[in-house]
PDB file of N, CA and C in Angstrom:
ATOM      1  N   UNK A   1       7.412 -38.067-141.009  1.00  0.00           N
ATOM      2  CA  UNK A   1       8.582 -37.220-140.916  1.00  0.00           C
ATOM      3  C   UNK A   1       9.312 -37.257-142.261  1.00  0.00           C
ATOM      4  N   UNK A   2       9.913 -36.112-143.069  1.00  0.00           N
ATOM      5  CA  UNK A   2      10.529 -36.105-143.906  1.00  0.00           C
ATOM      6  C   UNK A   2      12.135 -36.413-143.366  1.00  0.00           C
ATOM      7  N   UNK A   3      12.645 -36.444-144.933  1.00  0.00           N
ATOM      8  CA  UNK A   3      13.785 -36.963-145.057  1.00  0.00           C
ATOM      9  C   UNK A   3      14.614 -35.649-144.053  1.00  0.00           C
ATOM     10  N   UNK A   4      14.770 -34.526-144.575  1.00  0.00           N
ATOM     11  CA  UNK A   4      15.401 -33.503-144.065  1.00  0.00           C
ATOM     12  C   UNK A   4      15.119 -33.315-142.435  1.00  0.00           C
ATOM     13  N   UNK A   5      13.745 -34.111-141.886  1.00  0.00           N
ATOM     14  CA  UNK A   5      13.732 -34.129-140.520  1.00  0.00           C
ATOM     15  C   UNK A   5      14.462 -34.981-139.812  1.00  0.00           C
ATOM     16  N   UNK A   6      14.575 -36.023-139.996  1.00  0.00           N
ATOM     17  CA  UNK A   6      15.264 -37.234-139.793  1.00  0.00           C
ATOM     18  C   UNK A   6      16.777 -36.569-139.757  1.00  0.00           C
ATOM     19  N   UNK A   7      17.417 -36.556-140.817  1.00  0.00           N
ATOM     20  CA  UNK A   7      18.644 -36.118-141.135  1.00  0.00           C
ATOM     21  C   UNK A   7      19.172 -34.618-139.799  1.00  0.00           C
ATOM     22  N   UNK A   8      18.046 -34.171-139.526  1.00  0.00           N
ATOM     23  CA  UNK A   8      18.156 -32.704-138.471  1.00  0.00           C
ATOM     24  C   UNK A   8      17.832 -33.332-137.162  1.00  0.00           C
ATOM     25  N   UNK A   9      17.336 -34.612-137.023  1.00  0.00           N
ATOM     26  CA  UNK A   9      16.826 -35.519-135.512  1.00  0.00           C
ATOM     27  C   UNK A   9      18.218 -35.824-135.390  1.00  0.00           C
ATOM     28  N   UNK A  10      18.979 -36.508-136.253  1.00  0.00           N
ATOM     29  CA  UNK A  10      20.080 -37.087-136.616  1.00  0.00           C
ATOM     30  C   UNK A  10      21.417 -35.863-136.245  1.00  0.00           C
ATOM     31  N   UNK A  11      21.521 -35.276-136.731  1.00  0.00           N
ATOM     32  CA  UNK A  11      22.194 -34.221-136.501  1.00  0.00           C
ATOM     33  C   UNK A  11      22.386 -33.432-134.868  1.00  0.00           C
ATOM     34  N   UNK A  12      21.319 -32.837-135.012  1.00  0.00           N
ATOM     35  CA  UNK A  12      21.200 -32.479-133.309  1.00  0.00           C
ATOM     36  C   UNK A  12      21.535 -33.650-132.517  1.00  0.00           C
ATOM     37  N   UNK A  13      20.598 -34.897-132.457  1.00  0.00           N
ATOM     38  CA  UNK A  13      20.904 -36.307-131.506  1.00  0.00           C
ATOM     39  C   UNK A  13      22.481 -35.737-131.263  1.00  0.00           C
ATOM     40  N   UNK A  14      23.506 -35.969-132.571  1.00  0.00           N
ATOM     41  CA  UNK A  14      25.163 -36.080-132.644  1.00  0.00           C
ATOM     42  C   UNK A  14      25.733 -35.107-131.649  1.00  0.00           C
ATOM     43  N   UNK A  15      25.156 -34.128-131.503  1.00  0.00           N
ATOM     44  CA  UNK A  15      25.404 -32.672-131.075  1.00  0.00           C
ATOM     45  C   UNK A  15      25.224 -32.696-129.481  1.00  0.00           C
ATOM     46  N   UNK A  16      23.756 -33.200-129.445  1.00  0.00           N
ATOM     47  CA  UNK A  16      23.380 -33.134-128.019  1.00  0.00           C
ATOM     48  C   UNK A  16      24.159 -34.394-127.122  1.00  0.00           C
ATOM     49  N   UNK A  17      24.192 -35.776-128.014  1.00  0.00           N
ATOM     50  CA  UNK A  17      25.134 -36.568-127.129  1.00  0.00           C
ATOM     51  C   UNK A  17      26.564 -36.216-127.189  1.00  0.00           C
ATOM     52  N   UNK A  18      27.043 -35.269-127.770  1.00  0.00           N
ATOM     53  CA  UNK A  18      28.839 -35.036-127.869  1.00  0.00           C
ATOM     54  C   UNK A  18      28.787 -34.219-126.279  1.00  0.00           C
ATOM     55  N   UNK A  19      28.032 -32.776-126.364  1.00  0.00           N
ATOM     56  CA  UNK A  19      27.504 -32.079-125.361  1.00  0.00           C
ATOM     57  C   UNK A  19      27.559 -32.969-123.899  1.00  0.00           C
ATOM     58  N   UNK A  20      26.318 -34.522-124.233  1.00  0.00           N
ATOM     59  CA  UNK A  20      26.616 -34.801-122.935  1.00  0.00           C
ATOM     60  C   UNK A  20      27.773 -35.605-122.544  1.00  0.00           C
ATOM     61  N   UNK A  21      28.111 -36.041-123.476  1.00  0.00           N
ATOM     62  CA  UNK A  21      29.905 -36.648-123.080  1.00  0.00           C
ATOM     63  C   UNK A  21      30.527 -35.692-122.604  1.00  0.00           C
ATOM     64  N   UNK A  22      30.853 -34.582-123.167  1.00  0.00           N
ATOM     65  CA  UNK A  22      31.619 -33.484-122.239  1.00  0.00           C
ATOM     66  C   UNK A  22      31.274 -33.364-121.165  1.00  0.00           C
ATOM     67  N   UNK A  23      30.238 -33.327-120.541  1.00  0.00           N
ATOM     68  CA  UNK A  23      29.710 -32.504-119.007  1.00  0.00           C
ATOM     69  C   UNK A  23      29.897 -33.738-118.369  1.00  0.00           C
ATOM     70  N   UNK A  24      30.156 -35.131-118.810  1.00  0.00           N
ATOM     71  CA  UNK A  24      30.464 -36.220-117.542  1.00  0.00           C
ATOM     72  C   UNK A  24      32.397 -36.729-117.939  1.00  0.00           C
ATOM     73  N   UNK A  25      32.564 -36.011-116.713  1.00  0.00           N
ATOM     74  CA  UNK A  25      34.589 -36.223-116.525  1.00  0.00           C
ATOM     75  C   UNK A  25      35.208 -37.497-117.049  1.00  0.00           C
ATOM     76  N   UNK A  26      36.109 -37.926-117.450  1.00  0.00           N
ATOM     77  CA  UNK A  26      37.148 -39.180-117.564  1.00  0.00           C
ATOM     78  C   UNK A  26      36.563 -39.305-118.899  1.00  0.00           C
ATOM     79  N   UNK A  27      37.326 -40.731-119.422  1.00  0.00           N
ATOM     80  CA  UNK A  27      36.712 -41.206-120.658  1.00  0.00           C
ATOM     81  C   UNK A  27      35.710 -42.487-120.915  1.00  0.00           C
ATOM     82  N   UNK A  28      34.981 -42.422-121.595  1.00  0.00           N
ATOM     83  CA  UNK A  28      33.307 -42.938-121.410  1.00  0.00           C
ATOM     84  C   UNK A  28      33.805 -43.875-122.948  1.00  0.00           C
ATOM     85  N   UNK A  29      33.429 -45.520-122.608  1.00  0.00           N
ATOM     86  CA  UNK A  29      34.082 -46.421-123.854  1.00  0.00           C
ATOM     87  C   UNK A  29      32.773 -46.475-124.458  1.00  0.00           C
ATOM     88  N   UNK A  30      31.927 -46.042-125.385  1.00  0.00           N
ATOM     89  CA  UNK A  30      30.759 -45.482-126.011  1.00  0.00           C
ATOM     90  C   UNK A  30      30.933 -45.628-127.200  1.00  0.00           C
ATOM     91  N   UNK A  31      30.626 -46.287-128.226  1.00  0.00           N
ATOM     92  CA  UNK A  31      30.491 -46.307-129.927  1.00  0.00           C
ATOM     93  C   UNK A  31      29.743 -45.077-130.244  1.00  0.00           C
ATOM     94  N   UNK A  32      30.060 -44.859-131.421  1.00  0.00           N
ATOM     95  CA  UNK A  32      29.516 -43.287-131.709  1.00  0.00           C
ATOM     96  C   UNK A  32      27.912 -43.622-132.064  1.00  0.00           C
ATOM     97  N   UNK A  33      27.382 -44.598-132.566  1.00  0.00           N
ATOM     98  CA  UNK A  33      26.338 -45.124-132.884  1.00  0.00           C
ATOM     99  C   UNK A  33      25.330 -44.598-131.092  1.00  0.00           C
ATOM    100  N   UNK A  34      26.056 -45.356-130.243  1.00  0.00           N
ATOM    101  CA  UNK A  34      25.320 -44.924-129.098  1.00  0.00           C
ATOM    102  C   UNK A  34      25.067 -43.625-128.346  1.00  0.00           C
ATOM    103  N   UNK A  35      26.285 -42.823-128.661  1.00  0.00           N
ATOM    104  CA  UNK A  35      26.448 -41.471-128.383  1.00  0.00           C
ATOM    105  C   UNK A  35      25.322 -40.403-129.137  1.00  0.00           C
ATOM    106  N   UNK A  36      24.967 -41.396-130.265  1.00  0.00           N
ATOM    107  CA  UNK A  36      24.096 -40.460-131.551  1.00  0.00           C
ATOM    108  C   UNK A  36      22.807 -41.053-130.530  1.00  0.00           C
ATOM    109  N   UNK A  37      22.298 -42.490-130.131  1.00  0.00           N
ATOM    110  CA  UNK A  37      21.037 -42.678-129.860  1.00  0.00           C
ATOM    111  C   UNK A  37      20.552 -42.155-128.737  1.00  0.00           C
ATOM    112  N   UNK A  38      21.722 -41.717-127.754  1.00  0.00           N
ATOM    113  CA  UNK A  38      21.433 -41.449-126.455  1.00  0.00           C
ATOM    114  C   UNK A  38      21.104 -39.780-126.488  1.00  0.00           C
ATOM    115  N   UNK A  39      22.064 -39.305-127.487  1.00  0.00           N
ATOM    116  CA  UNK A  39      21.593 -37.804-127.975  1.00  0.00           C
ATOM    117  C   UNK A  39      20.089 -37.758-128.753  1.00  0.00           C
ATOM    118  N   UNK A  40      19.728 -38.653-129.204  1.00  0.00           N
ATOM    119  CA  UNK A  40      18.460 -38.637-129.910  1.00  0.00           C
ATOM    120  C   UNK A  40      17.664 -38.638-128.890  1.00  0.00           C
ATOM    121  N   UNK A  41      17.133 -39.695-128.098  1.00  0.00           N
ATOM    122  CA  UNK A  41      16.315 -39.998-126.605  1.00  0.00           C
ATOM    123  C   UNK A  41      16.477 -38.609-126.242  1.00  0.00           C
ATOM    124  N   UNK A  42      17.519 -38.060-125.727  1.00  0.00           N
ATOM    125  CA  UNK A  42      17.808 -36.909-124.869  1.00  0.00           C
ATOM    126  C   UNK A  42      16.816 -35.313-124.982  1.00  0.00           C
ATOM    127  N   UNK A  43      17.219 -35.347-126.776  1.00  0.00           N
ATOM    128  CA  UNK A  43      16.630 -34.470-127.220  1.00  0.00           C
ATOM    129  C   UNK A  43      14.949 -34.373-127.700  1.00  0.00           C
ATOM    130  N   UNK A  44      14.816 -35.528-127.376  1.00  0.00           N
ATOM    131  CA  UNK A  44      13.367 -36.191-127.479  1.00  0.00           C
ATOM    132  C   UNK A  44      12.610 -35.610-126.511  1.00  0.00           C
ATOM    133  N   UNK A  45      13.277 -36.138-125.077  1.00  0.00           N
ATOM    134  CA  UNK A  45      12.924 -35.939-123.856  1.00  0.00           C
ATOM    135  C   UNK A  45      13.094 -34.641-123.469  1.00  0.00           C
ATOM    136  N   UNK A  46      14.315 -33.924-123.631  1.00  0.00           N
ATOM    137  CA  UNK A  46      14.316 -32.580-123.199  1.00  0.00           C
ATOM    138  C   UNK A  46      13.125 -31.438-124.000  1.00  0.00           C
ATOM    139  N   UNK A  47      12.809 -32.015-125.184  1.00  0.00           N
ATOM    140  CA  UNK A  47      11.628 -31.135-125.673  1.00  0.00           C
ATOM    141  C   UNK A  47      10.555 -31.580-125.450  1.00  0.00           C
ATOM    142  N   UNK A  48      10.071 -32.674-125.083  1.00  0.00           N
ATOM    143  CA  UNK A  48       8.680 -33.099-124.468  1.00  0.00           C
ATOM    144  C   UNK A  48       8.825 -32.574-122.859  1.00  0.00           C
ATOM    145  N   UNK A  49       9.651 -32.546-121.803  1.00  0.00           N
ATOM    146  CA  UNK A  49      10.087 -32.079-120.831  1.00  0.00           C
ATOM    147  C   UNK A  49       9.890 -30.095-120.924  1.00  0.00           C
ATOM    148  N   UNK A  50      10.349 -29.880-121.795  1.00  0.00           N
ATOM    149  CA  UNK A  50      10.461 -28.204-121.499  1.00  0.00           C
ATOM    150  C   UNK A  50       8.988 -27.735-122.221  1.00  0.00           C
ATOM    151  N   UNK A  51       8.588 -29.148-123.262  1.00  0.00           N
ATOM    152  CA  UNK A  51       6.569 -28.631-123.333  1.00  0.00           C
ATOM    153  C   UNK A  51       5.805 -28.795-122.164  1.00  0.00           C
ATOM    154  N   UNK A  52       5.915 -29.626-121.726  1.00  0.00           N
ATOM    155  CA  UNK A  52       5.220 -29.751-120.510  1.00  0.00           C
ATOM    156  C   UNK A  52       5.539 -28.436-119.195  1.00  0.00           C
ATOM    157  N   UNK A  53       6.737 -28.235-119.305  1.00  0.00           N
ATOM    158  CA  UNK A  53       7.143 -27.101-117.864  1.00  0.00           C
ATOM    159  C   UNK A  53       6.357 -25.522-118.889  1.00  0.00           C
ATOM    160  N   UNK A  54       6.085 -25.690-120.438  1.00  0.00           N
ATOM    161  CA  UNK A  54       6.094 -24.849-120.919  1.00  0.00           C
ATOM    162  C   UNK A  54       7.058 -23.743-121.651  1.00  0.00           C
ATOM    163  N   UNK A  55       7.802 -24.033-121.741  1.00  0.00           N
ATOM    164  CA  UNK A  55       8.938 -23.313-121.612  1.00  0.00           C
ATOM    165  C   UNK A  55       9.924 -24.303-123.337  1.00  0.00           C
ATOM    166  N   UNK A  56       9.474 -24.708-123.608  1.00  0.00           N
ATOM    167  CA  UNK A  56       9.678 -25.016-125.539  1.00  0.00           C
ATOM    168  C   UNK A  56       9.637 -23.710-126.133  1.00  0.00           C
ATOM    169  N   UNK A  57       8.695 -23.216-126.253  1.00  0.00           N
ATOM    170  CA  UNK A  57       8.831 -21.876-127.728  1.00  0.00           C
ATOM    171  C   UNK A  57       8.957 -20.810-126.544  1.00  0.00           C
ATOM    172  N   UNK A  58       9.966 -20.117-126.819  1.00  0.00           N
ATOM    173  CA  UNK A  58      10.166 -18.855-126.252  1.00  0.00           C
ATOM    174  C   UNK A  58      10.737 -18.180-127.064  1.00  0.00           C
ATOM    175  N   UNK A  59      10.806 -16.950-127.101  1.00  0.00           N
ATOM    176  CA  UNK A  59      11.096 -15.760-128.285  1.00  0.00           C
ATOM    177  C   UNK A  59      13.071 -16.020-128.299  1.00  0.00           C
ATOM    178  N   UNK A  60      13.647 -16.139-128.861  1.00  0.00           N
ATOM    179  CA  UNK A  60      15.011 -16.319-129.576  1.00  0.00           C
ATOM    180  C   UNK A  60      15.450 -17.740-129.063  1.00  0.00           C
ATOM    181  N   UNK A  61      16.669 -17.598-128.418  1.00  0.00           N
ATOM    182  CA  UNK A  61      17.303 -19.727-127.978  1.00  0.00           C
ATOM    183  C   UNK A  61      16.414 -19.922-127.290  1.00  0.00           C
ATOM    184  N   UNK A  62      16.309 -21.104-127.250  1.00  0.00           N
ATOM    185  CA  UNK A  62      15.635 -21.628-125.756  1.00  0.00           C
ATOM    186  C   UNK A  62      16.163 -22.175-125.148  1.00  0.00           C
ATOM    187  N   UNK A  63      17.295 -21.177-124.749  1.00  0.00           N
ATOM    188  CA  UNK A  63      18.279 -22.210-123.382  1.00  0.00           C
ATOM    189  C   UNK A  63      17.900 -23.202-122.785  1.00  0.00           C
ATOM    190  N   UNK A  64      16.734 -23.253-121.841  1.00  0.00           N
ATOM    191  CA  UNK A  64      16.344 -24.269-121.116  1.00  0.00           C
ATOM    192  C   UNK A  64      16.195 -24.992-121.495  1.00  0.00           C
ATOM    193  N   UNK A  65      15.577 -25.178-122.817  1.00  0.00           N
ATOM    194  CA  UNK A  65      15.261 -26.505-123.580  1.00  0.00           C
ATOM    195  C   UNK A  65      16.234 -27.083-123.560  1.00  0.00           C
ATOM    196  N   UNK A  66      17.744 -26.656-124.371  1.00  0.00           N
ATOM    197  CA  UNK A  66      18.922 -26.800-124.745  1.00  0.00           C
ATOM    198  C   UNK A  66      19.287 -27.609-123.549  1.00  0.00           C
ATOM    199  N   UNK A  67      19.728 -26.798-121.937  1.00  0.00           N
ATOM    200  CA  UNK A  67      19.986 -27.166-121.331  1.00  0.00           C
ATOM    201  C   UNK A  67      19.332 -28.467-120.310  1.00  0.00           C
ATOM    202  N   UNK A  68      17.914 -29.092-120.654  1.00  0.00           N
ATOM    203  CA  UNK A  68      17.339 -30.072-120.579  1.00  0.00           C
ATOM    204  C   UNK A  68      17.744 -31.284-121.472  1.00  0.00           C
ATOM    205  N   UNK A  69      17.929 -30.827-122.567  1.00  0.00           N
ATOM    206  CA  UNK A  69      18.602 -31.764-123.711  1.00  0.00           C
ATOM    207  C   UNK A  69      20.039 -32.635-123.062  1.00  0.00           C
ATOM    208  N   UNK A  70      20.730 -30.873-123.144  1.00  0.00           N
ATOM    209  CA  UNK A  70      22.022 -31.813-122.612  1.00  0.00           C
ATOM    210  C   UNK A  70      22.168 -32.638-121.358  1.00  0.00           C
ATOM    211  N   UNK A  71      21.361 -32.710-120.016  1.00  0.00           N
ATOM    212  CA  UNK A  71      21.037 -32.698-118.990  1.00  0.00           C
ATOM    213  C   UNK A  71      20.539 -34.521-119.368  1.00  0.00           C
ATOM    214  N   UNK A  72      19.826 -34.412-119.765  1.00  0.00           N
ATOM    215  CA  UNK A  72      19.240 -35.907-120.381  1.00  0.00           C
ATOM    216  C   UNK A  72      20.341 -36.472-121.085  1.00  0.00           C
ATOM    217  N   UNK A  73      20.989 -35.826-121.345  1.00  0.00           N
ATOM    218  CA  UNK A  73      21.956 -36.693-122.244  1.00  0.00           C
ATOM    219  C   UNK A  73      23.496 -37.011-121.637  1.00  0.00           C
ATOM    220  N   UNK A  74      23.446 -36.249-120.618  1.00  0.00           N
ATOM    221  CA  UNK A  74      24.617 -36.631-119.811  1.00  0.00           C
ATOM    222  C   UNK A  74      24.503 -37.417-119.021  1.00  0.00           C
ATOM    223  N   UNK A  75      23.146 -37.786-118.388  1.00  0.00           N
ATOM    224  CA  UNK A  75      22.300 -38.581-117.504  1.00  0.00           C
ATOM    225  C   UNK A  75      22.730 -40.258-118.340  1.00  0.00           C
ATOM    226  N   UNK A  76      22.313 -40.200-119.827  1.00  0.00           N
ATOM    227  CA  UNK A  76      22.360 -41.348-120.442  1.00  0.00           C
ATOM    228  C   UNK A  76      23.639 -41.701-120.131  1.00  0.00           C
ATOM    229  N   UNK A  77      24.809 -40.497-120.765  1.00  0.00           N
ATOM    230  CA  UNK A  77      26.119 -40.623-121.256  1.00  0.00           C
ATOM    231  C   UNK A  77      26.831 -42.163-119.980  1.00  0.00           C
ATOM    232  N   UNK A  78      26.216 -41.038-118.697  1.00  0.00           N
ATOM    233  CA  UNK A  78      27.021 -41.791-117.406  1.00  0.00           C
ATOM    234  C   UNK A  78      26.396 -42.990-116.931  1.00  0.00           C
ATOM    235  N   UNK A  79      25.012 -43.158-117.409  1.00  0.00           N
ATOM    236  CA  UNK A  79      24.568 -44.413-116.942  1.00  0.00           C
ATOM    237  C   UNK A  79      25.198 -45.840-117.793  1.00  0.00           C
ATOM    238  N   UNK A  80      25.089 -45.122-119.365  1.00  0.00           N
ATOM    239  CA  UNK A  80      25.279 -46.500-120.323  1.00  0.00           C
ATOM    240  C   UNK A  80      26.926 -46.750-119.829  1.00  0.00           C
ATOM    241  N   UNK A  81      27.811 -45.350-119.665  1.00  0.00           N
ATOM    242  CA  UNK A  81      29.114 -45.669-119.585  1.00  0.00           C
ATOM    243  C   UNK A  81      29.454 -46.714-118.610  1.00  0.00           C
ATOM    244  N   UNK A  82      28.651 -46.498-117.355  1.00  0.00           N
ATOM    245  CA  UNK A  82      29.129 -47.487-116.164  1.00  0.00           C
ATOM    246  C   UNK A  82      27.914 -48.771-116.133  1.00  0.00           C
ATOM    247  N   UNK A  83      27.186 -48.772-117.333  1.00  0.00           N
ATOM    248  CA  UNK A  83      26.546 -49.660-117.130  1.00  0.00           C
ATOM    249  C   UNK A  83      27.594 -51.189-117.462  1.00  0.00           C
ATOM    250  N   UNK A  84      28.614 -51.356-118.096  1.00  0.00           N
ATOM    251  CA  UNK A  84      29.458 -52.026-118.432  1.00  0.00           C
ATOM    252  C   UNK A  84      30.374 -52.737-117.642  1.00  0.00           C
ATOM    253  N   UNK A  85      29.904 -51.696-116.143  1.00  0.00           N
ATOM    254  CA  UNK A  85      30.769 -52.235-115.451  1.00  0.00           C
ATOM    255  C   UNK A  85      32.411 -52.023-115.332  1.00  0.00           C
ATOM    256  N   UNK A  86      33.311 -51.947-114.510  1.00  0.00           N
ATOM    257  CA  UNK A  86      35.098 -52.424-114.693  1.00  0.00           C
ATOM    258  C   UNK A  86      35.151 -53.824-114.823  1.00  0.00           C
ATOM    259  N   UNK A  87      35.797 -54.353-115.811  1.00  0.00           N
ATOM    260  CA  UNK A  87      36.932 -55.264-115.249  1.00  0.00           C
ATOM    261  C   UNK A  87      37.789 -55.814-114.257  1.00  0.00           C
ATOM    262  N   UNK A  88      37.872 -56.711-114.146  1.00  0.00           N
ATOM    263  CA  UNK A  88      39.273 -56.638-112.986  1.00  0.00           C
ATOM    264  C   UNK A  88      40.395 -57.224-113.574  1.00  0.00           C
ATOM    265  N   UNK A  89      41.550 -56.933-113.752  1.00  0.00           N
ATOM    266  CA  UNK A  89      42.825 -57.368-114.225  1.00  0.00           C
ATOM    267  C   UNK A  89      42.881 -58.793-113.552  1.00  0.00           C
TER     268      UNK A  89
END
């Protein structure tokens, strides 16, 4: 992988985990470091996911893809968030 791929894995990852922070309600205590890795996985998965259904290259967006991406990544967002557990005062 080149440099400019990495840097665009990197990029999107940021994009697709911001995406799935939005679509899960309240506030999620998440370092941005994790928000970027869980968007990376996501977008990993949502394009190996929409090759397999087929549905990766389609003629202009590929919504579905998109919307597999974020889908995976909101999945992460809410698992890592409550993986932490509450506190109890």
């Amino acid at each position: 992988m080149e440099v400019s791929g990495i840097f665009s894995a990197l990029f999107i990852g940021l994009v697709i985990g911001a995406l799935g922070r939005l679509v899960i309600p309240g506030k999620q205590d998440l370092k941005i470091w994790v928000t970027l890795l869980i968007g990376v996985v996501a977008a990993l998965l949502g394009t190996l996911v929409a090759s397999v259904l087929g549905v990766a290259n389609t003629r202009g967006p590929d919504w579905i893809e998109l919307a597999l991406q974020v889908g995976f990544a909101a999945v992460g967002v809410a698992v890592l968030s409550g993986a932490g557990g509450r506190r109890k005062s």
